[in-house]
PDB file of N, CA and C in Angstrom:
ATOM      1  N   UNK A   1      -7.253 -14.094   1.222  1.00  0.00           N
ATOM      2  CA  UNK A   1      -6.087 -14.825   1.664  1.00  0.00           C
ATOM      3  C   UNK A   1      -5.077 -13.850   2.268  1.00  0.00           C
ATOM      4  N   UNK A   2      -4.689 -14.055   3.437  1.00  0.00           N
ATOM      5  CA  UNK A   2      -3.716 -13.334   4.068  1.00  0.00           C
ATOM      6  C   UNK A   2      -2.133 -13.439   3.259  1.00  0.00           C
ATOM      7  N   UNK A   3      -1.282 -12.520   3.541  1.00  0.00           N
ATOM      8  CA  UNK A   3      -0.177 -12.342   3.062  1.00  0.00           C
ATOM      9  C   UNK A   3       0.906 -12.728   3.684  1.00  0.00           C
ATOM     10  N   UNK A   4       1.798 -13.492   3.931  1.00  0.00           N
ATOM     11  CA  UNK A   4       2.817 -14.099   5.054  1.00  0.00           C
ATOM     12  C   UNK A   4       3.132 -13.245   5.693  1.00  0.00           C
ATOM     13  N   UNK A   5       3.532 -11.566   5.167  1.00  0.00           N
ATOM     14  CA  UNK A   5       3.893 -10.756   6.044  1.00  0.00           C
ATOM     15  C   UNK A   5       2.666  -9.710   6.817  1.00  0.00           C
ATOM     16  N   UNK A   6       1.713 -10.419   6.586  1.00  0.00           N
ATOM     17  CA  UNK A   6       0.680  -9.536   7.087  1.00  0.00           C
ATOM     18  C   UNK A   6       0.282 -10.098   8.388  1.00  0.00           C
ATOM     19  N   UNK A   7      -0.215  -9.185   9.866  1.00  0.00           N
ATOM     20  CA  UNK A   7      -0.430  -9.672  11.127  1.00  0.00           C
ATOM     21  C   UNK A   7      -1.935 -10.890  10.490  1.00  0.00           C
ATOM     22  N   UNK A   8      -2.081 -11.737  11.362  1.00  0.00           N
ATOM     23  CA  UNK A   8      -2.996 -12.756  11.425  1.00  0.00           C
ATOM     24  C   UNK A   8      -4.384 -12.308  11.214  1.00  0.00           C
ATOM     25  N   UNK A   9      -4.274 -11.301  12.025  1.00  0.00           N
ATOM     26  CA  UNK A   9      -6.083 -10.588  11.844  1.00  0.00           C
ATOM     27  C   UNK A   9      -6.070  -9.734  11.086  1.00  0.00           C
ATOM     28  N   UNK A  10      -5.311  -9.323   9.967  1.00  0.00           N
ATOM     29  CA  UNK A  10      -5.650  -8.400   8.802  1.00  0.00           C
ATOM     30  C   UNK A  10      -6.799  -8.671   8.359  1.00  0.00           C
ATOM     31  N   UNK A  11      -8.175  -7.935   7.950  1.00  0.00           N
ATOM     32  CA  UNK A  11      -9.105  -8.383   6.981  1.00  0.00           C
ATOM     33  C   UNK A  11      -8.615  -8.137   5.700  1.00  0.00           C
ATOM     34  N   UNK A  12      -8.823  -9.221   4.537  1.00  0.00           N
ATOM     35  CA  UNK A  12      -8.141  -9.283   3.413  1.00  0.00           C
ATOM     36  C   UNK A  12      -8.874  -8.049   2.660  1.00  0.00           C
ATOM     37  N   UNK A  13     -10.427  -8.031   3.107  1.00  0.00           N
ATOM     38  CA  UNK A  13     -11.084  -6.958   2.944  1.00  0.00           C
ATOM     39  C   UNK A  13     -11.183  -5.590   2.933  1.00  0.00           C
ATOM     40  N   UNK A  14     -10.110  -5.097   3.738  1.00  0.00           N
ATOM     41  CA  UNK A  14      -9.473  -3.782   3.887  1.00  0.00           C
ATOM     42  C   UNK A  14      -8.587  -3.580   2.440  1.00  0.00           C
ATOM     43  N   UNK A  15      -7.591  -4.503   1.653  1.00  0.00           N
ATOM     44  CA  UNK A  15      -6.729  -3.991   1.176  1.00  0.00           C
ATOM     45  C   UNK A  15      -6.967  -2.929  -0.005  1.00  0.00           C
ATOM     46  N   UNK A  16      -5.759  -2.434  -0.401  1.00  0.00           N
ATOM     47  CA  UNK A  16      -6.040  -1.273  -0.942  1.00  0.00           C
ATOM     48  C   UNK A  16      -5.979  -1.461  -2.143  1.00  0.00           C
ATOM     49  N   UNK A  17      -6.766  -1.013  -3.371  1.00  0.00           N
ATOM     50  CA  UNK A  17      -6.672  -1.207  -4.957  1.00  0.00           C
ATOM     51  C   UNK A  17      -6.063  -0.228  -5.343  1.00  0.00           C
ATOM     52  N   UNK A  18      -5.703  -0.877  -6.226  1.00  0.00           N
ATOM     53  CA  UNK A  18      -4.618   0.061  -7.128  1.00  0.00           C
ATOM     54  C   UNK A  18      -5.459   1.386  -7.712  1.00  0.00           C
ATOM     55  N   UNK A  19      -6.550   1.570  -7.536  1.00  0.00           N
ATOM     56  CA  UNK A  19      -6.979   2.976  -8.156  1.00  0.00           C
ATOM     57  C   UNK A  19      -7.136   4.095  -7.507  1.00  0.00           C
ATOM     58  N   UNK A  20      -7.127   3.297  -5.735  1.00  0.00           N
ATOM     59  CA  UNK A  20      -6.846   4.237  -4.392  1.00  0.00           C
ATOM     60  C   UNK A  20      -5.691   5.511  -4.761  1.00  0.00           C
ATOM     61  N   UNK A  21      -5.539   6.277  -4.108  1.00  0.00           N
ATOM     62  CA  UNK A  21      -4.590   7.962  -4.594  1.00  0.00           C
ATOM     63  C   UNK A  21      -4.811   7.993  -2.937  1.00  0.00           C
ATOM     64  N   UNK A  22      -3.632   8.697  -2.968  1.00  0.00           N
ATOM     65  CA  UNK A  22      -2.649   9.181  -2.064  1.00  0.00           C
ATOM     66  C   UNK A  22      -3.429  10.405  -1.584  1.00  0.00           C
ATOM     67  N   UNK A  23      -4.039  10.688  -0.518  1.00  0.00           N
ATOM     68  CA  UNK A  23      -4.707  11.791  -0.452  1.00  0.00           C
ATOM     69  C   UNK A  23      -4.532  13.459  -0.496  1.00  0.00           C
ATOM     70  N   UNK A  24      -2.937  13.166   0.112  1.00  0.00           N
ATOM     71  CA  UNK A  24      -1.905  14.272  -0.447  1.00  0.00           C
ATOM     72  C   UNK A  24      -1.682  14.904  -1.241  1.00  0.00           C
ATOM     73  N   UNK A  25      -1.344  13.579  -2.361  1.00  0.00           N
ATOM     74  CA  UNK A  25      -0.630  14.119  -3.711  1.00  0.00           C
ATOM     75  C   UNK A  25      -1.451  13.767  -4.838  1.00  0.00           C
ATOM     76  N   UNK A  26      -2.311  12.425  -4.751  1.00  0.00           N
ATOM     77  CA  UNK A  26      -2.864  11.768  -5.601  1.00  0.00           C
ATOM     78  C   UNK A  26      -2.027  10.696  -6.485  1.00  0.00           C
ATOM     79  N   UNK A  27      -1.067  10.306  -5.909  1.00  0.00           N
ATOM     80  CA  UNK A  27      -0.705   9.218  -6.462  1.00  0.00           C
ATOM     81  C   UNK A  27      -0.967   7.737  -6.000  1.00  0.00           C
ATOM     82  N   UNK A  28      -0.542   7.237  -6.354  1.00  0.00           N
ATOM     83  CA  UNK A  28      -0.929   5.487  -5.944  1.00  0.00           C
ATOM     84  C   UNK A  28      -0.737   5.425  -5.009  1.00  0.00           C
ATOM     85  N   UNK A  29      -1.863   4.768  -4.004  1.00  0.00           N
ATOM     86  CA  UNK A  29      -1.771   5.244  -2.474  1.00  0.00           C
ATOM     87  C   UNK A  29      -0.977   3.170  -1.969  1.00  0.00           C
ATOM     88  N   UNK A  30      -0.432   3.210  -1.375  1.00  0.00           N
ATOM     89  CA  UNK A  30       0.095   1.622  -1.069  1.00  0.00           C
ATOM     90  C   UNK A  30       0.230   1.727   0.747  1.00  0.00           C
ATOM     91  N   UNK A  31      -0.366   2.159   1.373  1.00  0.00           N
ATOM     92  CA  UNK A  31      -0.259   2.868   2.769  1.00  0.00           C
ATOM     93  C   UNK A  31      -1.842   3.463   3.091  1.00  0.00           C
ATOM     94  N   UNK A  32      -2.656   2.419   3.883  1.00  0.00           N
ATOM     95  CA  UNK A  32      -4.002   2.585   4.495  1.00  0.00           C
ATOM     96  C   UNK A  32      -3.933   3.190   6.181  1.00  0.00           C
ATOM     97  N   UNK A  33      -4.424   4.332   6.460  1.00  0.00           N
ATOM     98  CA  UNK A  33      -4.436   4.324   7.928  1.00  0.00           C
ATOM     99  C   UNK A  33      -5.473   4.715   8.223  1.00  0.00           C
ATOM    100  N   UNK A  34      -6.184   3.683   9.307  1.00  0.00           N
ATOM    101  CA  UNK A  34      -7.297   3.394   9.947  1.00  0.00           C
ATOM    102  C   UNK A  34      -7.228   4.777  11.367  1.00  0.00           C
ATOM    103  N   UNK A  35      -7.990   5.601  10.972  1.00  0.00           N
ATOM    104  CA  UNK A  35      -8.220   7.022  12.330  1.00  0.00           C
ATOM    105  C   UNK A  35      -9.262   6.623  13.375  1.00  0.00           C
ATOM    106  N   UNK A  36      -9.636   6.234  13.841  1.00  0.00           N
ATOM    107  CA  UNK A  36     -10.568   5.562  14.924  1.00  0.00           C
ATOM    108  C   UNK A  36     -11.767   6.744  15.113  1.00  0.00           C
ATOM    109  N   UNK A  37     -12.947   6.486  14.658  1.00  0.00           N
ATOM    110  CA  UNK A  37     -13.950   7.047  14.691  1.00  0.00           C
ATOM    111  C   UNK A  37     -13.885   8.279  13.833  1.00  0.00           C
ATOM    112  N   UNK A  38     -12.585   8.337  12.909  1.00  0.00           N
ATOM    113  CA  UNK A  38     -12.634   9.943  11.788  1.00  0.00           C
ATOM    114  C   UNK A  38     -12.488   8.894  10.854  1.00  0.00           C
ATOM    115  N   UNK A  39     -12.268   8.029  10.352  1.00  0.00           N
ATOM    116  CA  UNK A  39     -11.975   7.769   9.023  1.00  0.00           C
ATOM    117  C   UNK A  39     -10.776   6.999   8.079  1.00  0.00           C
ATOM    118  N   UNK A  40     -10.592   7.249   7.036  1.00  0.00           N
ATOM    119  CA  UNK A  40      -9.362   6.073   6.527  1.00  0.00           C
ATOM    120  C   UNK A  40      -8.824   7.205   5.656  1.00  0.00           C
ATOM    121  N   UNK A  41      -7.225   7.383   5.974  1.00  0.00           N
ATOM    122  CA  UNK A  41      -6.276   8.242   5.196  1.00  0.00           C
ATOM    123  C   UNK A  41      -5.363   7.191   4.108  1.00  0.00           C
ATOM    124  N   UNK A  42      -5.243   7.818   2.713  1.00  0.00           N
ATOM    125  CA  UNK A  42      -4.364   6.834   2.102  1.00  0.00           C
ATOM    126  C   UNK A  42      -3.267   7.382   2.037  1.00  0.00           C
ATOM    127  N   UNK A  43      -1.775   6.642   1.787  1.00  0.00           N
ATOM    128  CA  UNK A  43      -1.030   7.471   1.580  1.00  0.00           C
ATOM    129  C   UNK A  43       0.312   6.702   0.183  1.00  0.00           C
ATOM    130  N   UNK A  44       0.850   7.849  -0.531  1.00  0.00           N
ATOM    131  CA  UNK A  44       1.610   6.877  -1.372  1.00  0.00           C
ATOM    132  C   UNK A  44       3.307   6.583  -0.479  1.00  0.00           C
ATOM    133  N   UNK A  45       4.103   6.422  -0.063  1.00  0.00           N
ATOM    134  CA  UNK A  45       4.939   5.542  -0.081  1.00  0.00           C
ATOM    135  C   UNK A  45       5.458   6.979   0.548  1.00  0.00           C
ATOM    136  N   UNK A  46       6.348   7.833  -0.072  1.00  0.00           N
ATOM    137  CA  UNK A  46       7.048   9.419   0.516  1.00  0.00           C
ATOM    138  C   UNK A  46       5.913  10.030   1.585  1.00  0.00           C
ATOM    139  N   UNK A  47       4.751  10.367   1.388  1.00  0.00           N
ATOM    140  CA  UNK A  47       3.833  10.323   2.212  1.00  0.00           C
ATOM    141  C   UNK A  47       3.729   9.818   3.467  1.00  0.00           C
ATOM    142  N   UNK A  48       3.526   8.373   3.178  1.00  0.00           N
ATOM    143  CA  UNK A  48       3.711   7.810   4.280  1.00  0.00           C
ATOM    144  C   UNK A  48       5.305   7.918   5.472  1.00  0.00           C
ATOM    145  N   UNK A  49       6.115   7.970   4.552  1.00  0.00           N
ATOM    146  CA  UNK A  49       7.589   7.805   5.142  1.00  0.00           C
ATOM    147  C   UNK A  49       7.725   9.472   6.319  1.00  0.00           C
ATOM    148  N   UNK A  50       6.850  10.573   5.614  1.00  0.00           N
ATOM    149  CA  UNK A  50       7.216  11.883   6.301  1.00  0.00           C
ATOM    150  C   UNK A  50       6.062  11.988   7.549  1.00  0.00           C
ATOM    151  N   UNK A  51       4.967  11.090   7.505  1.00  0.00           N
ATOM    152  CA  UNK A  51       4.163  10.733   8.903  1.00  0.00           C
ATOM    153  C   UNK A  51       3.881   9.869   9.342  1.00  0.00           C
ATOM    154  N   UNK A  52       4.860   8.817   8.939  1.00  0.00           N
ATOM    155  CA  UNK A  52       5.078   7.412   9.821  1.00  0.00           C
ATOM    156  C   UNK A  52       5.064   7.840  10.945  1.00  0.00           C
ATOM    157  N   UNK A  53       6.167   8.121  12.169  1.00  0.00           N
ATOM    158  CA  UNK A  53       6.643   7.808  13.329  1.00  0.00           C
ATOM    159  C   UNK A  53       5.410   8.782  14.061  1.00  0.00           C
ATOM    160  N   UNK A  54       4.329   9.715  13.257  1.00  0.00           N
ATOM    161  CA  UNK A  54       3.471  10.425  14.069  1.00  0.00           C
ATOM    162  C   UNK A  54       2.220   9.509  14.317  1.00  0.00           C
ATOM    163  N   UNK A  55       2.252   8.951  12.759  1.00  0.00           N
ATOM    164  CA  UNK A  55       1.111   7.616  12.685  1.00  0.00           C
ATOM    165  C   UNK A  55       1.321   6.266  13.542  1.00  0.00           C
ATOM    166  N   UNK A  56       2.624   5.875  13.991  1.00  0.00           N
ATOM    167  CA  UNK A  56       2.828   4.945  14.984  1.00  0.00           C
ATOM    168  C   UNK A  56       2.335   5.599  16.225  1.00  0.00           C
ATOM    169  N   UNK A  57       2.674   6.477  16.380  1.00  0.00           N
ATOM    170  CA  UNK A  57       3.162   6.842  17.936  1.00  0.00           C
ATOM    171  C   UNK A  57       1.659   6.826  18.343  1.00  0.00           C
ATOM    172  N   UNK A  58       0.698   7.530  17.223  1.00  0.00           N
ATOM    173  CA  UNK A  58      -0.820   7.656  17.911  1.00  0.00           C
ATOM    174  C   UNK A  58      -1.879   6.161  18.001  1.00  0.00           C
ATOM    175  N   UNK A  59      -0.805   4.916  16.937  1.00  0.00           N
ATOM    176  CA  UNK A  59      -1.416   4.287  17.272  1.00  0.00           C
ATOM    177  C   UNK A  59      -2.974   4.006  16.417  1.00  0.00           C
ATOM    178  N   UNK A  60      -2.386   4.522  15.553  1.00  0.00           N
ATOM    179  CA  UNK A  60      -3.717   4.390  14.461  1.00  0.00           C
ATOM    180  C   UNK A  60      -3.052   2.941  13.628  1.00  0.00           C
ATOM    181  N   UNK A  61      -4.905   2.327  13.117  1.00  0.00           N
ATOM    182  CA  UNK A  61      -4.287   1.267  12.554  1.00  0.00           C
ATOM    183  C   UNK A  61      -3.723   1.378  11.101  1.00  0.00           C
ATOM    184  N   UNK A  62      -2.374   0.481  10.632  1.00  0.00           N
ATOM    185  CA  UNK A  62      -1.770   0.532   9.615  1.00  0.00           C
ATOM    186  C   UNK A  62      -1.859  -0.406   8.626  1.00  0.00           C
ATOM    187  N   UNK A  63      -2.322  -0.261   7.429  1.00  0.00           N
ATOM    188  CA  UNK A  63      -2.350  -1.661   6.531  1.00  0.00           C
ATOM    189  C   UNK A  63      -1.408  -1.194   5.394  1.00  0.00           C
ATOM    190  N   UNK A  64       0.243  -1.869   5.798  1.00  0.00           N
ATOM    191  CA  UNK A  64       0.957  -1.001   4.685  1.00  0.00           C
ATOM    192  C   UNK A  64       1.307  -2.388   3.371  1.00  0.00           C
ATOM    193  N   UNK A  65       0.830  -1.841   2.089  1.00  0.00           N
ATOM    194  CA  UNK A  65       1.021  -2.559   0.722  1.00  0.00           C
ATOM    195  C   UNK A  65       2.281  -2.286  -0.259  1.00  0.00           C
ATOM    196  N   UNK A  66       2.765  -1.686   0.655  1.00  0.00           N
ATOM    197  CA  UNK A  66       4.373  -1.465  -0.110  1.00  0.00           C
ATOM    198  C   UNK A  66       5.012  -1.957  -0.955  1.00  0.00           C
ATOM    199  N   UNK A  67       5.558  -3.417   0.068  1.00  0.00           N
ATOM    200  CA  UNK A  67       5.884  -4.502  -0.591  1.00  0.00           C
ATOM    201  C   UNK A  67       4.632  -4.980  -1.731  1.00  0.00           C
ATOM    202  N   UNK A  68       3.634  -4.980  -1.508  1.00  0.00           N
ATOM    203  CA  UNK A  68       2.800  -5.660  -3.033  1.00  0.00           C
ATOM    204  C   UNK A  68       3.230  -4.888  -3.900  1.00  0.00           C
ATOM    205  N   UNK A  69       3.078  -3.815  -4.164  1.00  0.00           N
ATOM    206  CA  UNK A  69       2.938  -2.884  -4.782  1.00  0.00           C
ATOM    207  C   UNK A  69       4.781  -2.876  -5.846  1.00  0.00           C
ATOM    208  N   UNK A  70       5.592  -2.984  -4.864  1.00  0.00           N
ATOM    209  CA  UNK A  70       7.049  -3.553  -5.464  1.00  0.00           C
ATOM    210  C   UNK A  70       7.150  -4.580  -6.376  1.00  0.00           C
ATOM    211  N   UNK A  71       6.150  -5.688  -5.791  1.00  0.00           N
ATOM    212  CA  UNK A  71       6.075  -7.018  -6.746  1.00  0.00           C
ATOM    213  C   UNK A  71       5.713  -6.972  -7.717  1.00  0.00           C
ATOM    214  N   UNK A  72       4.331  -5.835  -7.630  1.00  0.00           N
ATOM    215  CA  UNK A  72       3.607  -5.236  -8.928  1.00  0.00           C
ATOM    216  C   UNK A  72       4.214  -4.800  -9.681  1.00  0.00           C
ATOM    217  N   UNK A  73       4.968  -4.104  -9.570  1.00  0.00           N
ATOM    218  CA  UNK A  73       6.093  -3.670 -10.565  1.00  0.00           C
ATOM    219  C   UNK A  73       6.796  -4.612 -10.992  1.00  0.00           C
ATOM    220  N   UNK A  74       7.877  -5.147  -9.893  1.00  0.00           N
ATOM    221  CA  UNK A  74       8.512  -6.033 -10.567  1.00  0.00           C
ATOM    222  C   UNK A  74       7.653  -7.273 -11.726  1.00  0.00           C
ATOM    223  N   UNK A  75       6.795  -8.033 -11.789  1.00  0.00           N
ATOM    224  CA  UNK A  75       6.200  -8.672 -12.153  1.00  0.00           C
ATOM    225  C   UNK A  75       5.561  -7.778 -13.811  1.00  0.00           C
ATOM    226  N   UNK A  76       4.979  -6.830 -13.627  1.00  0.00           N
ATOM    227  CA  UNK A  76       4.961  -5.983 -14.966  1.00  0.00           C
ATOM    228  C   UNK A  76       6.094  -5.787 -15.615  1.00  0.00           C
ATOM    229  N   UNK A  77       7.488  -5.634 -15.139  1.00  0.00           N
ATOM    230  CA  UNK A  77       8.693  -5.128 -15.822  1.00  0.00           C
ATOM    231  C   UNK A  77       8.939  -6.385 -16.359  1.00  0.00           C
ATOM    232  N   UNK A  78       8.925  -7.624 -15.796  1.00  0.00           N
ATOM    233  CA  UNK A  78       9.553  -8.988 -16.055  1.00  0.00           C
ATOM    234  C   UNK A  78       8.524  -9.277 -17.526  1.00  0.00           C
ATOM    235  N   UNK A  79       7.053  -9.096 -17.417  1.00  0.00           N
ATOM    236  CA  UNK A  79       6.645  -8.947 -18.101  1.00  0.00           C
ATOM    237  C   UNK A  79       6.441  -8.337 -19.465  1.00  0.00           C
ATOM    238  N   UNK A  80       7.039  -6.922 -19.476  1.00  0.00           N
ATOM    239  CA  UNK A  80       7.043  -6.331 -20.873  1.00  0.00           C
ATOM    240  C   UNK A  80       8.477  -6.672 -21.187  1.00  0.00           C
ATOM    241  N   UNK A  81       9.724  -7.368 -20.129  1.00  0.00           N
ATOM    242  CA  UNK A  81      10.022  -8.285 -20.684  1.00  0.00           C
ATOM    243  C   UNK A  81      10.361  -9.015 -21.662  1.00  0.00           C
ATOM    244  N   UNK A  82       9.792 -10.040 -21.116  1.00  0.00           N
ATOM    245  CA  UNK A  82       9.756 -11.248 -21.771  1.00  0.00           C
ATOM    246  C   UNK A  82       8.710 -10.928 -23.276  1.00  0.00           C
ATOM    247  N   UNK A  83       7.714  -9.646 -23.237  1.00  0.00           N
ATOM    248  CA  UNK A  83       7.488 -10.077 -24.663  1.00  0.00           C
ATOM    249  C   UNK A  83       8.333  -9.155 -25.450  1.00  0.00           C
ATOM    250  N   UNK A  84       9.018  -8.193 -24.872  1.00  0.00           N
ATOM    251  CA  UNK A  84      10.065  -7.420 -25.945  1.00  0.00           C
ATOM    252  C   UNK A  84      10.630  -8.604 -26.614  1.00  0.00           C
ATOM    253  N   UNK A  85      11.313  -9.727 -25.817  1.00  0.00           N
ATOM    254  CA  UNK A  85      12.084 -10.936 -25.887  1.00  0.00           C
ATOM    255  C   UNK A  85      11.336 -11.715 -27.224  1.00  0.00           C
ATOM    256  N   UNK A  86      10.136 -11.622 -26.567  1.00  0.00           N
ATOM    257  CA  UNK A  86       9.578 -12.462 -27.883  1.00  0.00           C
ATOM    258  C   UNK A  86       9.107 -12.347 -29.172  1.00  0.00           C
ATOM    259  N   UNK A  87       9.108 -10.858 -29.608  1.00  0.00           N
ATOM    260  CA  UNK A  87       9.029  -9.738 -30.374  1.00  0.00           C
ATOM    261  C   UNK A  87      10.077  -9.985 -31.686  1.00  0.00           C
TER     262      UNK A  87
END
């Protein structure tokens, strides 16, 4: 299922799991870039932010999970939460 903010032809199939690492640093990678005939770079979030505008400019493809990855959190925090609450 596509994501409202995701372009129309995303394959849902590309997205990135949470056990993906940042190839950099090794942290939680939320930032896929598609290299055209080299390969797929992951990147976590600071990563991505310090080779964005090199990764636009060339035009490589981008599948960025940022925002999920925010919700993910938020949604776990709301979560431990509500059972501290219920504790």
């Amino acid at each position: 299922m596509r994501r409202p903010w995701e372009p129309p032809d995303a394959d849902p199939h590309d997205a990135i799991d949470r056990c993906d690492r940042c190839d950099a640093c090794g942290a939680t990678a939320c930032v896929r870039v598609t290299v055209a005939h080299e390969g797929i770079l992951l990147f976590c979030d600071p990563h991505y932010r310090v080779h964005e505008s090199a990764i636009v400019t060339a035009g490589y493809g981008v599948r960025d999970e940022r925002r999920t990855l925010d919700e993910d959190i938020a949604l776990a925090l709301a979560l431990a939460r509500a059972l501290d609450s219920a504790a």
